[in-house]
Structures are given as structure tokens and as C-alpha cells.
C-alpha atoms as a PDB file:
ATOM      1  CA  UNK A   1     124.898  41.138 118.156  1.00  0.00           C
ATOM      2  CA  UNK A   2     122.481  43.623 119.202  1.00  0.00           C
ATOM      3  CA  UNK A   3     119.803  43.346 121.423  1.00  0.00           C
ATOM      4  CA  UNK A   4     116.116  42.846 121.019  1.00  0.00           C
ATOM      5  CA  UNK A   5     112.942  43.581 123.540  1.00  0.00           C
ATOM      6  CA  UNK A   6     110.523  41.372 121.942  1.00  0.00           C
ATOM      7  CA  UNK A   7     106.514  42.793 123.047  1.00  0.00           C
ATOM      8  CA  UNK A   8     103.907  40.011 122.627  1.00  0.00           C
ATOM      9  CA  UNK A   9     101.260  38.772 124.516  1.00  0.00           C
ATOM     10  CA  UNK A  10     100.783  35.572 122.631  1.00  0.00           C
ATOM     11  CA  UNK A  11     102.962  32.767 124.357  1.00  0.00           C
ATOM     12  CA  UNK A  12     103.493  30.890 121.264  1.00  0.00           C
ATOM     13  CA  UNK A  13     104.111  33.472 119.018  1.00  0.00           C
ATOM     14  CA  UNK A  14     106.730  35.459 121.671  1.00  0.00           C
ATOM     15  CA  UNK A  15     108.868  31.781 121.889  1.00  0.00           C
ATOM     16  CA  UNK A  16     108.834  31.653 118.168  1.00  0.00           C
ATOM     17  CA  UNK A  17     109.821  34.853 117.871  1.00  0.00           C
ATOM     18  CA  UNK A  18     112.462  34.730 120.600  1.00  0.00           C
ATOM     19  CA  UNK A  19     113.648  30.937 119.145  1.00  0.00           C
ATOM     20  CA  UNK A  20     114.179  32.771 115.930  1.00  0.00           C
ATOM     21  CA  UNK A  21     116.083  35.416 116.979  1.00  0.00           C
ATOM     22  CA  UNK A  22     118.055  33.397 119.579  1.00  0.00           C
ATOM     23  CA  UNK A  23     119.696  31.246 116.548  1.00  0.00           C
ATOM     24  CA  UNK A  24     120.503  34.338 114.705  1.00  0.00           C
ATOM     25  CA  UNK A  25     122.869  35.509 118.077  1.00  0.00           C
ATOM     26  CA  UNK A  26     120.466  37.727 119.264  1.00  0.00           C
ATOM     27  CA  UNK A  27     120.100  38.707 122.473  1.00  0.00           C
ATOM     28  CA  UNK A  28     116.571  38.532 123.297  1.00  0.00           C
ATOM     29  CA  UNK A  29     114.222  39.967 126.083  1.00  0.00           C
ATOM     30  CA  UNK A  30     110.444  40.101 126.123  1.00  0.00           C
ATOM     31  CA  UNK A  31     107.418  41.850 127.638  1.00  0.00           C
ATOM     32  CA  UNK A  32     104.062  40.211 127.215  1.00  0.00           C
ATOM     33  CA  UNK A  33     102.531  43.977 128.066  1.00  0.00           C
ATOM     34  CA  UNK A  34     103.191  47.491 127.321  1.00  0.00           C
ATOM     35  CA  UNK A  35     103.988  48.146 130.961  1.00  0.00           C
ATOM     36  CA  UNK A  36     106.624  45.505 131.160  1.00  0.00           C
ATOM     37  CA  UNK A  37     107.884  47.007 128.185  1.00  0.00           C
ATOM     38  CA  UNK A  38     108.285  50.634 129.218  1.00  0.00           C
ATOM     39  CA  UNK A  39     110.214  49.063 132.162  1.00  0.00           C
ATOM     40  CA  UNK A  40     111.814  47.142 130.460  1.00  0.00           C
ATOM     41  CA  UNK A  41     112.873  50.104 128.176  1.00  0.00           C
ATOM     42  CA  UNK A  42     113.196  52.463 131.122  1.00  0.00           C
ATOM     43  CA  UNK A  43     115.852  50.216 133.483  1.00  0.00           C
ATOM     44  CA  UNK A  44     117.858  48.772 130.411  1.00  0.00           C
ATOM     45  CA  UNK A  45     117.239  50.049 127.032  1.00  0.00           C
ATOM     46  CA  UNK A  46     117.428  47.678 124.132  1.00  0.00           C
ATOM     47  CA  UNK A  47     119.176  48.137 121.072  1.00  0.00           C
ATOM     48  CA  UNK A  48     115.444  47.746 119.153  1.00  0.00           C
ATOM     49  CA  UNK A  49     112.095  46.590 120.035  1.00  0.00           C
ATOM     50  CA  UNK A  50     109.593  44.676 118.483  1.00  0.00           C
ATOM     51  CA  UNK A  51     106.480  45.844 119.558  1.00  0.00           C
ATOM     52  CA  UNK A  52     102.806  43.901 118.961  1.00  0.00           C
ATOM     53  CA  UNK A  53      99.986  46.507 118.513  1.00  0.00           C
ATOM     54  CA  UNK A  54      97.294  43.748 120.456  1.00  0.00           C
ATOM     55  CA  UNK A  55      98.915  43.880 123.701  1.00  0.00           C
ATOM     56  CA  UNK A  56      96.053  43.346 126.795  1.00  0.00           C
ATOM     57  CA  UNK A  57      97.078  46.406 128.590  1.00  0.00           C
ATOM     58  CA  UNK A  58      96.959  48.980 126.471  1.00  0.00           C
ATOM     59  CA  UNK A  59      96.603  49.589 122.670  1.00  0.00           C
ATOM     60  CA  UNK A  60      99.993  48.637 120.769  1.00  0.00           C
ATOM     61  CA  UNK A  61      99.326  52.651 119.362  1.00  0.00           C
ATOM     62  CA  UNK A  62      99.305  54.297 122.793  1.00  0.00           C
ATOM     63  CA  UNK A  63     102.056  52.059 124.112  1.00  0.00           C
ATOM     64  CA  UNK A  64     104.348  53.272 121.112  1.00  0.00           C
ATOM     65  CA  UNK A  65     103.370  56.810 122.316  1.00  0.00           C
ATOM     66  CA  UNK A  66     104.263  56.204 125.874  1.00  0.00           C
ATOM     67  CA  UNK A  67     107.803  54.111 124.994  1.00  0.00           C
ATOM     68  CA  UNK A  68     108.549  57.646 122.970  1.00  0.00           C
ATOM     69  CA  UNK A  69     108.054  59.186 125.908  1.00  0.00           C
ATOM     70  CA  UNK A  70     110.488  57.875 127.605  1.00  0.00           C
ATOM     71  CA  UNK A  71     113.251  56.850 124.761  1.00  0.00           C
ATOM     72  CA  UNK A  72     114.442  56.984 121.378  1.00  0.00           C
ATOM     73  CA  UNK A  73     114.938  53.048 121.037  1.00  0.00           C
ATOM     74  CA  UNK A  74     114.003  51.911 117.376  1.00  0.00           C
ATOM     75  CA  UNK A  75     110.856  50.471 117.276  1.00  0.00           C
ATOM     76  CA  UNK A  76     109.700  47.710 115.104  1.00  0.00           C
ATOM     77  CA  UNK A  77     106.060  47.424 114.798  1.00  0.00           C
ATOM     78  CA  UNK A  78     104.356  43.860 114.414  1.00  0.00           C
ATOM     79  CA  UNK A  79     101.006  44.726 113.121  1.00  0.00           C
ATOM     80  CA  UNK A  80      97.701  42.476 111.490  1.00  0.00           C
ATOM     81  CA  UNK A  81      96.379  46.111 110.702  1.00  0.00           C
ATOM     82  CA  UNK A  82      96.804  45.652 106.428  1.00  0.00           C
ATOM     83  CA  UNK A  83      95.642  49.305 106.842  1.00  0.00           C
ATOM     84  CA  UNK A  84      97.789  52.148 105.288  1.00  0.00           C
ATOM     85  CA  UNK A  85      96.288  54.745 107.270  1.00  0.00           C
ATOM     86  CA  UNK A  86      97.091  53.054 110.170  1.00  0.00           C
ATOM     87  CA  UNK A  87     100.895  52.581 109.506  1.00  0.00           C
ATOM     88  CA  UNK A  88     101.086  55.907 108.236  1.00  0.00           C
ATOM     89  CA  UNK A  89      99.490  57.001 111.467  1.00  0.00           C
ATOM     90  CA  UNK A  90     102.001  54.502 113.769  1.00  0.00           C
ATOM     91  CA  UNK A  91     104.930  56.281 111.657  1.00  0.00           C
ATOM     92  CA  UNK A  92     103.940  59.446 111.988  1.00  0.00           C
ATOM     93  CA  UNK A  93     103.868  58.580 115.859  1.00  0.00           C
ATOM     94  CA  UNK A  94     107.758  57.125 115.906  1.00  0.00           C
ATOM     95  CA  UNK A  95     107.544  53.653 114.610  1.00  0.00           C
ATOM     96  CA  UNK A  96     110.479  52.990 112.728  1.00  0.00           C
ATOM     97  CA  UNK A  97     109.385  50.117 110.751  1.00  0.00           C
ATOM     98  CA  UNK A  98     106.187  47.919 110.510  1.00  0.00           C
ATOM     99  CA  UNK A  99     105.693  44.366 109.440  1.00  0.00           C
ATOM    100  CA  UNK A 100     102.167  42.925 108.792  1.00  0.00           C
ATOM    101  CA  UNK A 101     101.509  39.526 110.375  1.00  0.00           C
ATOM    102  CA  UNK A 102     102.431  36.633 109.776  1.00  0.00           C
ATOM    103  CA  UNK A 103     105.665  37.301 108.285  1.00  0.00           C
ATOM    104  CA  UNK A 104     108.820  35.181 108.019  1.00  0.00           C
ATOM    105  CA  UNK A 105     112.129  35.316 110.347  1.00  0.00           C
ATOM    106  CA  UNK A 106     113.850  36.059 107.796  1.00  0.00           C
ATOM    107  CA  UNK A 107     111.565  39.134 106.723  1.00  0.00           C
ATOM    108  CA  UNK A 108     111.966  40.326 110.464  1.00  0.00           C
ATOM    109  CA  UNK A 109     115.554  39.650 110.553  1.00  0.00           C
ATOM    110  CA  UNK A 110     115.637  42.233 107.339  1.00  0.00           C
ATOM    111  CA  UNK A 111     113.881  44.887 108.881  1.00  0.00           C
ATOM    112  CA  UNK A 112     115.610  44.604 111.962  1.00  0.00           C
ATOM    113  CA  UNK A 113     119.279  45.321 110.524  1.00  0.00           C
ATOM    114  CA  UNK A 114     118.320  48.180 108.048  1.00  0.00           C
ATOM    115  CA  UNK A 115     116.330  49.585 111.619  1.00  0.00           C
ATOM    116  CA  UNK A 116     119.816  49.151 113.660  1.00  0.00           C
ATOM    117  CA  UNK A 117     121.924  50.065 110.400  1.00  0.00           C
ATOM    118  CA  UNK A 118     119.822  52.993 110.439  1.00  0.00           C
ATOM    119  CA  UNK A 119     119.959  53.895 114.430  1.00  0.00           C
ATOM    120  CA  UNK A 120     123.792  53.550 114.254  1.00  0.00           C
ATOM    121  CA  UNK A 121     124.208  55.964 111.906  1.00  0.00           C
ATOM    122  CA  UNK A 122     122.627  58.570 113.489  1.00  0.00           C
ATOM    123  CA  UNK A 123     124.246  61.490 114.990  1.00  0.00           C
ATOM    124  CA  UNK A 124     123.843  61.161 119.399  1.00  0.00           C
ATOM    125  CA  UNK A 125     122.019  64.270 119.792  1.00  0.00           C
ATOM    126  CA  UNK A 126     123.575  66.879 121.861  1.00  0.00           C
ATOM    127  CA  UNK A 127     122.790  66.618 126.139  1.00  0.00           C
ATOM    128  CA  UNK A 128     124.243  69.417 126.976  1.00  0.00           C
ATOM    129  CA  UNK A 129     123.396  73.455 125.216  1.00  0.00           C
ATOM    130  CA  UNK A 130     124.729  76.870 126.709  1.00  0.00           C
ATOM    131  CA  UNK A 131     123.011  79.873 125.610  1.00  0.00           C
ATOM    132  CA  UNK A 132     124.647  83.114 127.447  1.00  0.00           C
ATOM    133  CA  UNK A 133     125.203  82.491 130.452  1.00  0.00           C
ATOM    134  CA  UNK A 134     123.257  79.666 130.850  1.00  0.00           C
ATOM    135  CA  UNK A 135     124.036  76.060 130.392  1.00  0.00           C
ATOM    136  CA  UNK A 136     121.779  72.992 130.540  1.00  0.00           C
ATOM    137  CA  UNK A 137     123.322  68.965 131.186  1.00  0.00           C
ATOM    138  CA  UNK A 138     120.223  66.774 130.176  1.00  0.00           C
ATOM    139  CA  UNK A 139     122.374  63.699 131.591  1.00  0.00           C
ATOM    140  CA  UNK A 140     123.029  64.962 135.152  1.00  0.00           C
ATOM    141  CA  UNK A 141     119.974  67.364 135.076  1.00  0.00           C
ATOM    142  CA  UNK A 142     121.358  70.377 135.923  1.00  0.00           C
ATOM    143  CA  UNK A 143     121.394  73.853 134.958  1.00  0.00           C
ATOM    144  CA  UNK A 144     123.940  76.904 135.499  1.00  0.00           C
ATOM    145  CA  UNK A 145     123.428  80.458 135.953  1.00  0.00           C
ATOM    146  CA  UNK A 146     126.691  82.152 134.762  1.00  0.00           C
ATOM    147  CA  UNK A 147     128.310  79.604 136.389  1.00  0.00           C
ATOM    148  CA  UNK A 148     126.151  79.015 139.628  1.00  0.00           C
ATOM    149  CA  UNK A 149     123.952  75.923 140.207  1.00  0.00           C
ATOM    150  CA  UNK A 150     120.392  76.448 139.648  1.00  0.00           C
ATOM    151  CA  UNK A 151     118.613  75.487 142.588  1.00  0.00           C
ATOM    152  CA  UNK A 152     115.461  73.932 139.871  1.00  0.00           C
ATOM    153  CA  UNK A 153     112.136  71.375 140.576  1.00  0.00           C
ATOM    154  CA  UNK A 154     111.935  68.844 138.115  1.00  0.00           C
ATOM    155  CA  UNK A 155     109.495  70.444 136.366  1.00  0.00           C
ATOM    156  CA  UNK A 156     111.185  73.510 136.221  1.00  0.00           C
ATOM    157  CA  UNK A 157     114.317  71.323 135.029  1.00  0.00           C
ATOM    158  CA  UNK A 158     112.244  70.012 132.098  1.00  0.00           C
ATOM    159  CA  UNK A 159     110.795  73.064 131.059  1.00  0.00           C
ATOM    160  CA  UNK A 160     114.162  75.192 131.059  1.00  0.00           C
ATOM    161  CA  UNK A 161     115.945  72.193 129.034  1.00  0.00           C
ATOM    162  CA  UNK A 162     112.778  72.109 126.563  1.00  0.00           C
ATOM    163  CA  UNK A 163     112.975  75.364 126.184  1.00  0.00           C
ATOM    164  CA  UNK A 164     117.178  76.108 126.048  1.00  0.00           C
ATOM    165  CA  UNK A 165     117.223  73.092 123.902  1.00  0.00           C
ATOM    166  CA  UNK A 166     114.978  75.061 121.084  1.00  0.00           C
ATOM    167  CA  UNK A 167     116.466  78.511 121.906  1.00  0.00           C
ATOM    168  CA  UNK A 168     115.636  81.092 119.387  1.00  0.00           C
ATOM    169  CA  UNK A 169     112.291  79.088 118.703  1.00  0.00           C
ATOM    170  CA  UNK A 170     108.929  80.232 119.827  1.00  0.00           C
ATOM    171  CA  UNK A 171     107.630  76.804 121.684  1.00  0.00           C
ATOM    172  CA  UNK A 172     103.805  77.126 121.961  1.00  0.00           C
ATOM    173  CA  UNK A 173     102.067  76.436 125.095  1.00  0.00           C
ATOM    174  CA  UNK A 174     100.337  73.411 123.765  1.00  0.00           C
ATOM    175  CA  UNK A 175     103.755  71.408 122.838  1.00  0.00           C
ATOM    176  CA  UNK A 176     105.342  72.452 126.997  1.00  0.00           C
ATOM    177  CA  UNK A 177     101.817  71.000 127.834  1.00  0.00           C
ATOM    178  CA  UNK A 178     102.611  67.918 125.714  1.00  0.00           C
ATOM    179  CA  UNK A 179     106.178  67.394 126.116  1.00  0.00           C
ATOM    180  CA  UNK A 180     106.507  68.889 129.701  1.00  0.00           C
ATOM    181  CA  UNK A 181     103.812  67.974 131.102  1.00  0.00           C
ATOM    182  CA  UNK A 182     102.785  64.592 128.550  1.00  0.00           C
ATOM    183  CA  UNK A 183      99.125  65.850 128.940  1.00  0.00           C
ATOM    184  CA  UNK A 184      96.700  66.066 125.516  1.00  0.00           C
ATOM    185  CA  UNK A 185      94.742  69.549 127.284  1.00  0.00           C
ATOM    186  CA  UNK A 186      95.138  71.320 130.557  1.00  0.00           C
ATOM    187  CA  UNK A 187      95.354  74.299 132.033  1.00  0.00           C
ATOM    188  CA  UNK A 188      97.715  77.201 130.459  1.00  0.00           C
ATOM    189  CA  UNK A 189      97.785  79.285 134.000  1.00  0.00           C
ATOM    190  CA  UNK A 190      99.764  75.776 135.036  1.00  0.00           C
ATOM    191  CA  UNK A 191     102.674  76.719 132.668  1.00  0.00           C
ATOM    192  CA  UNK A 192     102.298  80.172 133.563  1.00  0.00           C
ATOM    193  CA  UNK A 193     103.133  80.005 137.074  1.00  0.00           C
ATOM    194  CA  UNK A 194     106.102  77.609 136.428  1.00  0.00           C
ATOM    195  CA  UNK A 195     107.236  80.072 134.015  1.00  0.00           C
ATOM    196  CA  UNK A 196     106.779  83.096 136.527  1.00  0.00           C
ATOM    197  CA  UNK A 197     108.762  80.584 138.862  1.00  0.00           C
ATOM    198  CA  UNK A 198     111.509  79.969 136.110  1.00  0.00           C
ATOM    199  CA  UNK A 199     111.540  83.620 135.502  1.00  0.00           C
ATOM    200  CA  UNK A 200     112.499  84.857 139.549  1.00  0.00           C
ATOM    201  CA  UNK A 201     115.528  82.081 139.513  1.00  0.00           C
ATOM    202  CA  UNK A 202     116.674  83.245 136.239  1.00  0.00           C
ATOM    203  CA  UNK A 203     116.939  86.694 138.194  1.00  0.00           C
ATOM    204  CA  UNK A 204     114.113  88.083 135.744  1.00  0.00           C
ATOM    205  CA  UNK A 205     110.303  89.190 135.299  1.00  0.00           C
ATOM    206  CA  UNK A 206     108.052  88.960 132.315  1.00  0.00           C
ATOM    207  CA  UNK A 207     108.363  93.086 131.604  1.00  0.00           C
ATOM    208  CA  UNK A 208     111.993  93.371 132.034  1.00  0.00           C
ATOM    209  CA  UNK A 209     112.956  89.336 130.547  1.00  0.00           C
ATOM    210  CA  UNK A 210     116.670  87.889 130.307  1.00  0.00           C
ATOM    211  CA  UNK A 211     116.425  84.656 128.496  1.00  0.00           C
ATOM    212  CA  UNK A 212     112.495  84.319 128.498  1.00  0.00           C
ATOM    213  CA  UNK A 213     110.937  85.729 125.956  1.00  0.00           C
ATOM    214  CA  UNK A 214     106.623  85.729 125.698  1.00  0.00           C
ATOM    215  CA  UNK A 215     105.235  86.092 122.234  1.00  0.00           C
ATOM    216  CA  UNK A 216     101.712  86.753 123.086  1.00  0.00           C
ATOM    217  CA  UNK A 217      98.903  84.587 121.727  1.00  0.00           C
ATOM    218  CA  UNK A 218     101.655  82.221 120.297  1.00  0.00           C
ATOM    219  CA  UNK A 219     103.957  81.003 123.380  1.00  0.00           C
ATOM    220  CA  UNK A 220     107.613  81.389 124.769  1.00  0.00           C
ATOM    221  CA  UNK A 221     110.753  81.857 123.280  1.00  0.00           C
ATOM    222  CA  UNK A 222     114.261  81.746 125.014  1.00  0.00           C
ATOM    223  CA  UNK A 223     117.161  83.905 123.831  1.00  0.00           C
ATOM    224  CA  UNK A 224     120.523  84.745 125.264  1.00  0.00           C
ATOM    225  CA  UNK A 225     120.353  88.668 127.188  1.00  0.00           C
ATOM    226  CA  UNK A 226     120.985  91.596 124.920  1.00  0.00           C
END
């Protein structure tokens, strides 16, 4: 039976919750904040979470942010927000499903299996791309220069595998600042020099480019040479 990362800060609702699931064969963990949860999530991922939006750390909204950050675990939300705006807004943001408290075991048990159904029948997206001569392994983070090691930081690790991973798309500078660097706003001369950086171990410049491509006023787009 799969298992479950239950978030909740409320003591009696968490041991209901894990009682619940625990007779059902779950296999049940729980966090009673969102940083217990995202390492929780971090050392051992579960199969699916059930995250409470009233956590005391941090809003339930910016902890679902933060878990997408660092995985692609289902998560459940457990919400007493009866707001559609607000569930559209916590799907739009990777929920997977939302239930609206109080709700019955046997309503959670529900969503939970369509969630996993769901989860296993996903394709595993792809860790590793080549494009050229270039090749990219997201699960031992590196990168290969026509078959050389690229000696990289992790930064510049993240932003070549963002990048390679989207090849032939222009990526603006806003998303690398969001998904690279998992800031809202900074400073584009930042990305810049780590793309100047990029550029010399790739063995190019930004007038004569290999694989790094700038579409001005828009943002970067990597292509194989020629």
C-alpha cells in the first residue's frame, strides 16, 4: 500500500487522520509544519501527501509552492477555504486534489487512490537529454562536452539542464530567475554573467554562439551547432 506524508498541525486531527489511514494499510508519516514536510519530502519522498493549508510556519499556499520546488509528489490539499478562487489558484500552483474540511475517511481515501491511480500512470519524465554534442544526466548532475566532463557550479549545472531540457525553446529570463534561481524579481545582469560563464566552458561567446542562442528583449534559447 502506498505511502502517505500526512501535514497537520492540529494533534487531534493528524491522529485521526493517521488512525484512519493506518486501518486502511497505509503507511503513514506526518509533519505538523511545512518545514518538516519539505524534509520530510526531500530525504524520503512519499508516494502522496496530504497537505493542511493552516500550518503555523508558513501558509499551506506557499508551502505547496516550496514542496514543488523540490518534487513532483502528488499533493492532496486539506482545505476550510469553500472558496473557488482559491482552489483554482492552489491548482493552478500543483495541487493535485483538494478536499474541503471536515470530510469523511472514506471521502479522503477516494481522492487519494484516483491521485495515486493518476501518478502511476504517468510517463517518468526523461533525466537525461543530448542535444549535439552535448548531454545532460539530471540524476548524477553532470554534463558532457562531446564526450568530456564539464567541469560546471551548481548553478551553472541547473541552468544548462533548464535550458538543454527545453532546447529549441526560447526560456525568458524571468522563468531562469524563477526556476534557477526560485526568486519572484532580481537582477537580470545575475543570469547574464552565469550565462557569459556557461558560454566560455561551452567553448563559445555570445557573437560567435554554439548551443546558446540570445533572442534579444525575449531571453535564451539553446540549439545544437550548425
Amino acid at each position: 500500500m502506498a505511502n502517505v506524508l500526512v501535514v497537520e498541525d492540529d494533534q487531534f486531527v493528524r491522529s485521526a487522520l493517521i488512525r484512519e489511514l493506518t486501518e486502511r494499510s497505509y503507511t503513514v508519516r506526518s509533519a505538523s509544519t511545512a518545514l518538516d514536510a519539505l524534509r520530510e519530502v526531500s530525504q524520503d519522498a512519499p508516494d502522496v501527501v496530504v497537505l493542511d493549508l493552516g500550518l503555523p510556519d508558513l501558509d499551506g499556499a506557499e508551502a505547496l509552492k516550496m514542496l514543488r520546488a523540490v518534487s513532483d509528489v502528488p499533493v492532496v490539499v486539506a482545505t476550510a477555504r469553500d472558496d473557488e478562487t482559491e482552489v483554482v489558484r492552489l491548482l493552478n500552483a500543483g495541487a493535485d486534489d483538494y478536499l474541503v474540511k471536515p470530510f469523511s475517511p472514506e471521502h479522503l481515501i477516494a481522492r487519494l487512490s484516483a491521485v495515486l491511480r493518476r501518478a502511476r500512470g504517468r510517463s517518468a519524465p526523461p533525466r537525461t537529454c543530448q542535444v549535439g554534442g552535448l548531454r545532460v544526466d539530471l540524476e548524477a548532475r553532470e554534463a558532457f562536452l562531446d564526450g568530456a566532463p564539464l567541469d560546471l557550479t551548481r548553478r551553472e549545472f541547473d541552468l544548462l539542464a533548464h535550458l538543454a531540457f527545453r532546447a529549441g525553446q526560447v526560456v525568458s529570463r524571468r522563468e531562469l530567475l524563477t526556476e534557477v534561481w526560485r526568486q519572484s524579481y532580481g537582477d537580470d545582469q545575475t543570469i547574464d554573467v552565469h550565462l557569459s560563464w556557461l558560454r566560455r566552458k561551452l567553448g563559445e561567446t555570445a557573437s560567435r554562439p554554439r548551443y546558446l542562442h540570445t533572442v534579444r528583449g525575449v531571453g535564451v534559447k539553446l540549439l545544437p551547432p550548425g
